[in-house]
N, C-alpha and C. Protein backbone atom coordinates (compact mmCIF):
# COMPACT_ATOMS: atom_id res chain seq x y z
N UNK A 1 0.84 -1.16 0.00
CA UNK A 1 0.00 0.00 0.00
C UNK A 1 0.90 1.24 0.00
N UNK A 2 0.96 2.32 -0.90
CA UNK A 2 1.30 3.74 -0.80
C UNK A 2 0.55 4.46 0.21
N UNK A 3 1.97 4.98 0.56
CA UNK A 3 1.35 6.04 1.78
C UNK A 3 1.64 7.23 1.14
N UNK A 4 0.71 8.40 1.25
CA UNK A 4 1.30 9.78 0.47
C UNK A 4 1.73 10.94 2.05
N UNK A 5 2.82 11.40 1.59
CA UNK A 5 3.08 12.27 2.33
C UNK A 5 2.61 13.47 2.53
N UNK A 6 1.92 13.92 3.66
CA UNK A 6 1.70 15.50 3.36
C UNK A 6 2.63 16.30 3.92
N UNK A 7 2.81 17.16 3.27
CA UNK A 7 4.11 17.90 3.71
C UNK A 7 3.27 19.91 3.41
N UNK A 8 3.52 20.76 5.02
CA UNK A 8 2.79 21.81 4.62
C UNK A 8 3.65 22.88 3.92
N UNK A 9 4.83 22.65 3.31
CA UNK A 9 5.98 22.92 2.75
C UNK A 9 5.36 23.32 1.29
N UNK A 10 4.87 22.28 0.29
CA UNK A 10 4.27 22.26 -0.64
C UNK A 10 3.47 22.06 -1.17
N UNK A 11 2.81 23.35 -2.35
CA UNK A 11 1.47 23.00 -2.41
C UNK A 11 0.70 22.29 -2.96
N UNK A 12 -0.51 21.82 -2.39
CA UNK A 12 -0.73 20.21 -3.53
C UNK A 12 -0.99 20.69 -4.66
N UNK A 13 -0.93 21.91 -5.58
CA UNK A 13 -1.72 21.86 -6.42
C UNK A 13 -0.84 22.64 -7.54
N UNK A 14 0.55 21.90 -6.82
CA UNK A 14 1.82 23.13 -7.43
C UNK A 14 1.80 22.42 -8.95
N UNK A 15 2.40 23.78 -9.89
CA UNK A 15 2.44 23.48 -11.55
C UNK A 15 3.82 24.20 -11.43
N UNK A 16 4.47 23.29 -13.05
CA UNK A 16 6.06 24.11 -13.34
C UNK A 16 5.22 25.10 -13.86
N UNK A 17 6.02 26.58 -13.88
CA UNK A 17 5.69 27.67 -14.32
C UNK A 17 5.71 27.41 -16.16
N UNK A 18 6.75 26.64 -16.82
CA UNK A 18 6.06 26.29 -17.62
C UNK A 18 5.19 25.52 -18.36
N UNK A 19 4.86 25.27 -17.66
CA UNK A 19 3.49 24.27 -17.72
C UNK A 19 2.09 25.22 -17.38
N UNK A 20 2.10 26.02 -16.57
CA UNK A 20 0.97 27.21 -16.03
C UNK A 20 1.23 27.66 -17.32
N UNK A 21 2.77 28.85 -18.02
CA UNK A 21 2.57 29.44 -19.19
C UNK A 21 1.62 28.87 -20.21
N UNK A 22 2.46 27.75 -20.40
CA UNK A 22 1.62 27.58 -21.30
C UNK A 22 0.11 27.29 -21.25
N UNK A 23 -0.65 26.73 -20.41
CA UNK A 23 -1.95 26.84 -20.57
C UNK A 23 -2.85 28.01 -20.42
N UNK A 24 -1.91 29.00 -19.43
CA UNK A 24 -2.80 30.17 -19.81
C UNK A 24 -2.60 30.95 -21.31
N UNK A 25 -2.35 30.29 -21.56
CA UNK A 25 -1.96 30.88 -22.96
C UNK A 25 -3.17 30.44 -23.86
N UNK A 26 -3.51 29.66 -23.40
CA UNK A 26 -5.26 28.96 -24.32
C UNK A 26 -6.43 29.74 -23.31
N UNK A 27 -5.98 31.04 -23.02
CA UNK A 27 -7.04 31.62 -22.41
C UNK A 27 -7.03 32.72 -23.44
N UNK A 28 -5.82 33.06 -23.99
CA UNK A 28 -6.10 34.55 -24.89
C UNK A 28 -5.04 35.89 -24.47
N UNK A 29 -4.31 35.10 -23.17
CA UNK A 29 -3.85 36.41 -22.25
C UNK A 29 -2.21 35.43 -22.80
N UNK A 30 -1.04 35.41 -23.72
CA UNK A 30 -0.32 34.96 -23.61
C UNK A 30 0.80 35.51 -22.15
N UNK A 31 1.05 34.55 -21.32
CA UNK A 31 2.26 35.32 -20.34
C UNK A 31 3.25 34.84 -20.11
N UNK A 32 4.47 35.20 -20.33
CA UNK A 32 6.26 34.03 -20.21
C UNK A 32 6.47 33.76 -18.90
N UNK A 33 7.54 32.97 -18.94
CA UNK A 33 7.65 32.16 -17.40
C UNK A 33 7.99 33.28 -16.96
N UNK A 34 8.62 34.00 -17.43
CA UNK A 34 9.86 35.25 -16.72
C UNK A 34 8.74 35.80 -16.06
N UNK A 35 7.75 36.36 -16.12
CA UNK A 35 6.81 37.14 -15.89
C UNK A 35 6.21 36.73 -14.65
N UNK A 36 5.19 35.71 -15.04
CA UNK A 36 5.14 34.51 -13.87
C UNK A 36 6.17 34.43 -12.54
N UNK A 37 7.58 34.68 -12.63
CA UNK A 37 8.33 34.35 -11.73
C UNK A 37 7.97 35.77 -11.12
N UNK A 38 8.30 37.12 -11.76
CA UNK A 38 8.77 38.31 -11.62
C UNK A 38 7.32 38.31 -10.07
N UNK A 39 5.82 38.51 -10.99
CA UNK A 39 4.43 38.19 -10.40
C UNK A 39 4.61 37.47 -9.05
N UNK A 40 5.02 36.41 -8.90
CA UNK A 40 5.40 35.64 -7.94
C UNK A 40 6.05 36.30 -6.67
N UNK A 41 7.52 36.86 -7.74
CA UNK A 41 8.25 37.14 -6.31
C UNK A 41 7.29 38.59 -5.73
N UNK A 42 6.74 39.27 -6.53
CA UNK A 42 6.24 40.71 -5.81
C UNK A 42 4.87 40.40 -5.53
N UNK A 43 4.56 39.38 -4.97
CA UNK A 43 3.52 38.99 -4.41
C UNK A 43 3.38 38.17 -3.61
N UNK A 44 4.96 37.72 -3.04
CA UNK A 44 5.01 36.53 -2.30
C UNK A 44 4.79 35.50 -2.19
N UNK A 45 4.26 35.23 -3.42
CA UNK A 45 4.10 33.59 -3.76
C UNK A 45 4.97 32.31 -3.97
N UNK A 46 4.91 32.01 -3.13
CA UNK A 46 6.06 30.97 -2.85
C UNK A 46 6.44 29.90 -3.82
N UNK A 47 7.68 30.17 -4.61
CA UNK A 47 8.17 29.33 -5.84
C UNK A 47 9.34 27.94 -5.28
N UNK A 48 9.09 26.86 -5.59
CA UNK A 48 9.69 25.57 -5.52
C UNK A 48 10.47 25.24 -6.93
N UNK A 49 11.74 24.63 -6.51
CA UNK A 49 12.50 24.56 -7.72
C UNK A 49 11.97 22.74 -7.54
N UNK A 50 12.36 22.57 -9.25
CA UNK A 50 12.19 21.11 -9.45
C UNK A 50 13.01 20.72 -10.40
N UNK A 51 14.10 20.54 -9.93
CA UNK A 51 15.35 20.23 -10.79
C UNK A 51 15.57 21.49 -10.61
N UNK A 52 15.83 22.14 -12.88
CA UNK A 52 16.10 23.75 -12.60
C UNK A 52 14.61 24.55 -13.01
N UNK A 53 13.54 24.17 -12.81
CA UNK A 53 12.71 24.84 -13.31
C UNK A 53 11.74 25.00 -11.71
N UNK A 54 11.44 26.38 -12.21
CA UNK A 54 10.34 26.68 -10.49
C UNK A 54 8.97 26.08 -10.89
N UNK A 55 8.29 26.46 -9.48
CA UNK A 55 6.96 25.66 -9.61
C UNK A 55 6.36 26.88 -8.92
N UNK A 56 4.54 26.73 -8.74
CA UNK A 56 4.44 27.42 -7.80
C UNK A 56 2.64 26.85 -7.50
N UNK A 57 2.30 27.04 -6.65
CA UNK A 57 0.54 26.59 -7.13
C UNK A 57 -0.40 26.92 -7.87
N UNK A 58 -1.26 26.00 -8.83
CA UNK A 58 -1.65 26.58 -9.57
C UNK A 58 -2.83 27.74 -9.31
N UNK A 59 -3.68 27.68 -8.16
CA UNK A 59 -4.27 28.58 -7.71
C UNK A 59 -4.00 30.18 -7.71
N UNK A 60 -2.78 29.89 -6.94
CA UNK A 60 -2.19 31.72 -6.88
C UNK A 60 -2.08 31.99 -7.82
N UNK A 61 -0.88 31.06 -9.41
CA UNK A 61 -0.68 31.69 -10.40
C UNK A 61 -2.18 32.17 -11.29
N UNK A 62 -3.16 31.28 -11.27
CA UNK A 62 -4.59 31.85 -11.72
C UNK A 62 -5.00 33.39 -10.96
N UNK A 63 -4.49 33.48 -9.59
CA UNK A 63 -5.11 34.33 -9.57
C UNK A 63 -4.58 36.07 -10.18
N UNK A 64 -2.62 35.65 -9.85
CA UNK A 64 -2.09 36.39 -10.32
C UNK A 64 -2.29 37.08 -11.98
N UNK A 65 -2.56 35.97 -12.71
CA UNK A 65 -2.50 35.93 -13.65
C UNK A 65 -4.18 36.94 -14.48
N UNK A 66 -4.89 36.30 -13.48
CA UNK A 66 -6.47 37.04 -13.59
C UNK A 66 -5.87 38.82 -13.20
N UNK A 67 -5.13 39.11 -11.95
CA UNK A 67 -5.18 40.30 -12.01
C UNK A 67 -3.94 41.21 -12.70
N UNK A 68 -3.43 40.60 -12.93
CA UNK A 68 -2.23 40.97 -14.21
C UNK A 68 -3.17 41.40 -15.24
N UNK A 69 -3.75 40.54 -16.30
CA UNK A 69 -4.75 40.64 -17.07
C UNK A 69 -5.42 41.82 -17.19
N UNK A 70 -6.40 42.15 -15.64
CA UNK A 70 -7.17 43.33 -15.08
C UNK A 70 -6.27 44.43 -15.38
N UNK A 71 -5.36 44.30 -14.90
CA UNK A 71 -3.93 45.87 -14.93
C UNK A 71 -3.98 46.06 -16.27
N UNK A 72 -3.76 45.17 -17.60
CA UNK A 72 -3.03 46.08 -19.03
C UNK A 72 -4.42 46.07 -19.37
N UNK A 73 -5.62 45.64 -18.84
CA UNK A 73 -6.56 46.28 -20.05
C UNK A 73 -7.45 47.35 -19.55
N UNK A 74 -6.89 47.33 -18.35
CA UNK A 74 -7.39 48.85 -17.68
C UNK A 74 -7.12 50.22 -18.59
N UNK A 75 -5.32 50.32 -18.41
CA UNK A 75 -4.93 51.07 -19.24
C UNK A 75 -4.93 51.45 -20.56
């Protein structure tokens, strides 16, 4: 039997940033990892490396990503 670990370290619902890019990208809003990271760090969203690529949950990056969105079409 597998036992799964929970660990409150990481989040269950973490995505590589490119893996998030790219699917928000089938929303209409294209956004690069770089961006994603930049979003991250000035928002405190806590990024996990996996190998050499970060991760982060996919929740926050949706939400970041929703109000990123809000900001350039304001202007």
């Amino acid at each position: 039997m597998a036992v799964s670990l929970i660990s409150p370290y990481i989040a269950a619902d973490e995505i590589k940033l490119k893996e998030a890019a790219n699917l928000l990208t089938e929303s209409g809003h294209r956004v690069s990892v770089t961006t994603l990271e930049r979003l991250c760090r000035r928002h405190n969203v806590p990024l996990t490396k996996h190998g050499r690529a970060n991760a982060a949950s996919w929740t926050e990056l949706l939400k970041l990503h929703r109000d990123w969105v809000n900001s350039r079409s304001v202007g």
